[in-house]
Protein backbone atom coordinates (compact mmCIF):
# COMPACT_ATOMS: atom_id res chain seq x y z
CA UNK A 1 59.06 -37.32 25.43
CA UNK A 2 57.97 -33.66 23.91
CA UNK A 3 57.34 -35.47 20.73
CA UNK A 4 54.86 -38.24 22.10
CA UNK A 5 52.81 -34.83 23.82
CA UNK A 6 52.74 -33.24 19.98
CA UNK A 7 51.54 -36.44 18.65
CA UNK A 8 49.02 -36.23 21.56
CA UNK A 9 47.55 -32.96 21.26
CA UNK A 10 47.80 -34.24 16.88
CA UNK A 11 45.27 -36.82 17.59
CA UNK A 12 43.11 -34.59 20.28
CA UNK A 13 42.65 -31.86 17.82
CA UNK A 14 41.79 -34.26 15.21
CA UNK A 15 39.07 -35.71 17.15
CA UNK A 16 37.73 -32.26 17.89
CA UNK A 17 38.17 -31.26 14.25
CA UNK A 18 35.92 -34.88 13.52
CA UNK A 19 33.38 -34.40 15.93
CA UNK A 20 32.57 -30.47 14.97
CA UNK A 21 32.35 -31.95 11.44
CA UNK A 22 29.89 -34.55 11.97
CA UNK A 23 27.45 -31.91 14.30
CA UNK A 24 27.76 -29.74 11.12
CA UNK A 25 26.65 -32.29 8.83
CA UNK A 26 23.62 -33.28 11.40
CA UNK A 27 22.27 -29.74 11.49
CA UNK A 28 22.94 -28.73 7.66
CA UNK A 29 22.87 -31.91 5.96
CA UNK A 30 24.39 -32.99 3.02
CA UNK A 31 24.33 -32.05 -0.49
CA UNK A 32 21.61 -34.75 -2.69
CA UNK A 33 21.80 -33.53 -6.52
CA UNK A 34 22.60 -30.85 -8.15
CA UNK A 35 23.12 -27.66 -6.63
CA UNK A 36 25.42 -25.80 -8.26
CA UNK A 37 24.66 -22.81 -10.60
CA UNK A 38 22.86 -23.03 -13.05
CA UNK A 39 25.03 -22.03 -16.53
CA UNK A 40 24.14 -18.53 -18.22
CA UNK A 41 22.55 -20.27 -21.51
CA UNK A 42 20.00 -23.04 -19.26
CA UNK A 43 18.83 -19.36 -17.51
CA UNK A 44 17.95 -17.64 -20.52
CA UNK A 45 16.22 -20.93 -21.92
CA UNK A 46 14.27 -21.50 -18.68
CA UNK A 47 13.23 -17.36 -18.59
CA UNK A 48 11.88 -17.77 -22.47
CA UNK A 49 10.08 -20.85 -21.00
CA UNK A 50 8.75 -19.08 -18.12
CA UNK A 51 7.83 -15.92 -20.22
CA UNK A 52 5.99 -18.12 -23.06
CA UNK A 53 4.00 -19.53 -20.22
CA UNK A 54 2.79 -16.25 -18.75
CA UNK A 55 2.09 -15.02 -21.85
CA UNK A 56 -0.28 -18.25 -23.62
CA UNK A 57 -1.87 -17.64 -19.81
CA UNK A 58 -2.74 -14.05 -20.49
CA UNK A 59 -3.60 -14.71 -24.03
CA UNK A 60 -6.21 -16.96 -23.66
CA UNK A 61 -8.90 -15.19 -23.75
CA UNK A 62 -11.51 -18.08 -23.49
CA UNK A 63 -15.15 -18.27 -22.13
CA UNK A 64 -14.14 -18.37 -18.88
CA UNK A 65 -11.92 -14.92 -19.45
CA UNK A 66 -14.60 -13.76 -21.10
CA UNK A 67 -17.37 -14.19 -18.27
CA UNK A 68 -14.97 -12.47 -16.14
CA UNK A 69 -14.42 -9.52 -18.10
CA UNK A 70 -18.03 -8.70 -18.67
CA UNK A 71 -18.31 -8.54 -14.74
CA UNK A 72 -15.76 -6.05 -14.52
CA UNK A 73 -16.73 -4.57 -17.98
CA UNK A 74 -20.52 -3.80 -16.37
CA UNK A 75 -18.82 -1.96 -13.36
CA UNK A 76 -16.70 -0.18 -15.47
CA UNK A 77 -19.51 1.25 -17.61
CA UNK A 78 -21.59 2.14 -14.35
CA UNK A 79 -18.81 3.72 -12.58
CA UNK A 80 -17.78 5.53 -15.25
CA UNK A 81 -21.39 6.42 -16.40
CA UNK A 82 -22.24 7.62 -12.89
CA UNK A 83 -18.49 9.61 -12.70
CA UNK A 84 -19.87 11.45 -15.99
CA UNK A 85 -23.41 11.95 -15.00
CA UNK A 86 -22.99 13.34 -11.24
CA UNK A 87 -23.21 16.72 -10.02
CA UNK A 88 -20.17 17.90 -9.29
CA UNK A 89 -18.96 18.09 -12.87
CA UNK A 90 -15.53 16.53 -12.38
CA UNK A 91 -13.90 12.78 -13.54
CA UNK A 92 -12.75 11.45 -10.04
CA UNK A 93 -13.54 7.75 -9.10
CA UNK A 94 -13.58 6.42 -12.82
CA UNK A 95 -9.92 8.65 -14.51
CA UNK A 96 -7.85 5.16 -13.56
CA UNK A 97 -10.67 3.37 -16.24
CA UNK A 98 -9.72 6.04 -19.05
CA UNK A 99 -7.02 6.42 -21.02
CA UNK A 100 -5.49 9.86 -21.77
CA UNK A 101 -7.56 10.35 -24.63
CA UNK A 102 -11.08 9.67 -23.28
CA UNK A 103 -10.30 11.22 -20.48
CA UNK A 104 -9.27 14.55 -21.96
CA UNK A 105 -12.57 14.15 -24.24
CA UNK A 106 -14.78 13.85 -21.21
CA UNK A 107 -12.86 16.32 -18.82
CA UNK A 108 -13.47 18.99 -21.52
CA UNK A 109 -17.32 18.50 -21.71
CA UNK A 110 -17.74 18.53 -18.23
CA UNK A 111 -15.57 21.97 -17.96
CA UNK A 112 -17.73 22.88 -20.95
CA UNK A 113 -20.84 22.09 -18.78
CA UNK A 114 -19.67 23.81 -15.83
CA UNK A 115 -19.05 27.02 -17.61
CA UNK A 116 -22.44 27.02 -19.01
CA UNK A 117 -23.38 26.17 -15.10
CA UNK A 118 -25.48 23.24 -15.37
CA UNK A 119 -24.81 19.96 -13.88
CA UNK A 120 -26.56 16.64 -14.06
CA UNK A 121 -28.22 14.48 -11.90
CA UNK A 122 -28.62 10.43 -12.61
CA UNK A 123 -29.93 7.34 -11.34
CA UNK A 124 -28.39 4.40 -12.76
CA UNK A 125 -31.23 1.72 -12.80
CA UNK A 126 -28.66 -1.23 -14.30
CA UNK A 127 -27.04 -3.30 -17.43
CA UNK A 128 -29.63 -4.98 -19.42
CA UNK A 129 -26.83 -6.42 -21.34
CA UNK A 130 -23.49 -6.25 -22.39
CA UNK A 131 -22.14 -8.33 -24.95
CA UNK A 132 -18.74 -8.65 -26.47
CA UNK A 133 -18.75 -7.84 -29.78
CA UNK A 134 -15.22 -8.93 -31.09
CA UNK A 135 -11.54 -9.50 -29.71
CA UNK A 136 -8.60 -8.70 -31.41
CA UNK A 137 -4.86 -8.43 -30.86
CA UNK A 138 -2.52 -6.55 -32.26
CA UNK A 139 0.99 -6.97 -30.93
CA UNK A 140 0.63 -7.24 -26.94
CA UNK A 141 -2.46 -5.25 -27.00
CA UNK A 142 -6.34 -7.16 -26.67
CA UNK A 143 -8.61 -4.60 -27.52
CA UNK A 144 -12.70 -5.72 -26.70
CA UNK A 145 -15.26 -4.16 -27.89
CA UNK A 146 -18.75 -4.25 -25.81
CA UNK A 147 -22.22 -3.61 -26.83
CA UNK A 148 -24.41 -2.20 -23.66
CA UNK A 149 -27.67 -1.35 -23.32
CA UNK A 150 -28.55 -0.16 -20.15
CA UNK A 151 -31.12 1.93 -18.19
CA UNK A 152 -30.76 5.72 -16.05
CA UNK A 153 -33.00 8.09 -14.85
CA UNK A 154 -31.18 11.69 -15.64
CA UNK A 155 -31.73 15.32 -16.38
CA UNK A 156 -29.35 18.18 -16.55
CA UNK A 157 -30.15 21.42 -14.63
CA UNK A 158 -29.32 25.25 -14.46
CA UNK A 159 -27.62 26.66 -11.55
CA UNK A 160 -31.77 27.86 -10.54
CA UNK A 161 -32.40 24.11 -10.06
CA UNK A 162 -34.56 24.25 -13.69
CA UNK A 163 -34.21 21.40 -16.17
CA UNK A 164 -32.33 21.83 -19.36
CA UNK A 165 -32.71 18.83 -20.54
CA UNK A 166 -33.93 15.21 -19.78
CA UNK A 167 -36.40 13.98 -17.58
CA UNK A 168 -35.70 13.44 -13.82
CA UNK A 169 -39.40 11.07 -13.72
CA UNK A 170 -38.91 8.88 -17.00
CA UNK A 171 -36.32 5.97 -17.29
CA UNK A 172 -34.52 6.55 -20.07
CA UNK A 173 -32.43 3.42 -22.19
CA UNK A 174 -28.92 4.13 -23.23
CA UNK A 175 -26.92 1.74 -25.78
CA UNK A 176 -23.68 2.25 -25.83
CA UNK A 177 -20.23 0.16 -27.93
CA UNK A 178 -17.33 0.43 -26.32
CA UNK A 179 -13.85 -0.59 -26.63
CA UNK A 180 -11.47 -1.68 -23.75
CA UNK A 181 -7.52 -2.40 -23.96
CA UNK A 182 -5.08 -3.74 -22.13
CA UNK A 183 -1.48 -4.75 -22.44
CA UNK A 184 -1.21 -8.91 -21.91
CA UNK A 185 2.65 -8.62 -20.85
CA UNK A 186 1.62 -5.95 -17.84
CA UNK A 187 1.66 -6.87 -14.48
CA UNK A 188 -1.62 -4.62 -14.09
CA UNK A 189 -4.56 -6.38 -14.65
CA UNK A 190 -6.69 -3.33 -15.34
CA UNK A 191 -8.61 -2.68 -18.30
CA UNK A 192 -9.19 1.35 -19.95
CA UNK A 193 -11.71 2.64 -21.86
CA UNK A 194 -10.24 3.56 -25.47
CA UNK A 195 -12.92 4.15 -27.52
CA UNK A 196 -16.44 4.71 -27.49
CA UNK A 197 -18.12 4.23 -30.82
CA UNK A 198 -21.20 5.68 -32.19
């Protein structure tokens, strides 16, 4: 008689065992495909893929690139113009645009300026132009090199206010070639300043 009760609660727990299965499989679903891992040499061929991709991305530098760079390219030289030009005699808005070089070069003639105690006043009137010159890559690094001519209003002045140099009443046309870098593998989209060329 015990046995027929153990065969019994056999079947009962089997049913239970059957029906928790089948609400698992409602809610999860089943597996479709393959979803395993993937093996160690498909990842490193599907990473070169990936990182061939980014990289013909970032290296095409076509017309459409190239529109969009001479946007930036114009604020760049403003900001950085303007950053040189004000009174205060410091690099502060424009130092992420430089690189260590340039940056050094202009932080040292502004100190220079400041010791002689002048400072400079400007009116940026605009970019008349600013054409790209050439392209070229060497390694992971575009450099582009941009020909602006543009128009300011400045003067430098003594600490007494009187003018060293310049005209504060006469627009004044500036042309300017410079050269801007940036790594195609970064992340940061930013371009610097790296050269300016006379």
């Amino acid at each position: 008689m015990s046995y027929s009760f153990e065969y019994i609660d056999i079947i009962l727990l089997a049913m239970i065992a059957g029906f928790i299965f089948l609400r698992l499989r409602g809610i999860l679903g089943k597996r479709s495909g393959f979803e395993g891992k993937v093996p160690s040499q498909f990842k490193e061929v599907l990473k070169t893929v990936k990182q061939e991709e980014i990289k013909k991305v970032k290296e095409n530098f076509d017309d459409d690139a190239q529109k969009e760079f001479i946007k930036g390219a114009k604020i760049a030289y403003e900001t950085v113009i303007t950053d040189f030009s004000d009174n205060d005699n410091k690099i502060t808005t424009s130092k992420p645009l430089l690189n260590k070089e340039i940056f050094n070069q202009f932080d040292k003639a502004l100190k220079d300026r400041s010791s002689r105690g002048h400072f400079a006043e400007i009116t940026f009137i605009g970019v008349n132009s600013a054409i790209i010159k050439e392209h070229k890559k060497i390694g992971n690094i575009l450099n582009v090199t941009v020909d602006f001519i543009a128009e300011v209003i400045t003067c430098i002045k003594d600490k007494d206010k009187k003018i060293v140099s310049g005209d504060p009443e006469k627009i004044k046309k500036i042309y300017d070639t410079w050269v801007f870098s940036r790594d195609i593998t970064s992340p940061n989209p930013n371009w610097q300043l790296v050269n300016i060329l006379s």
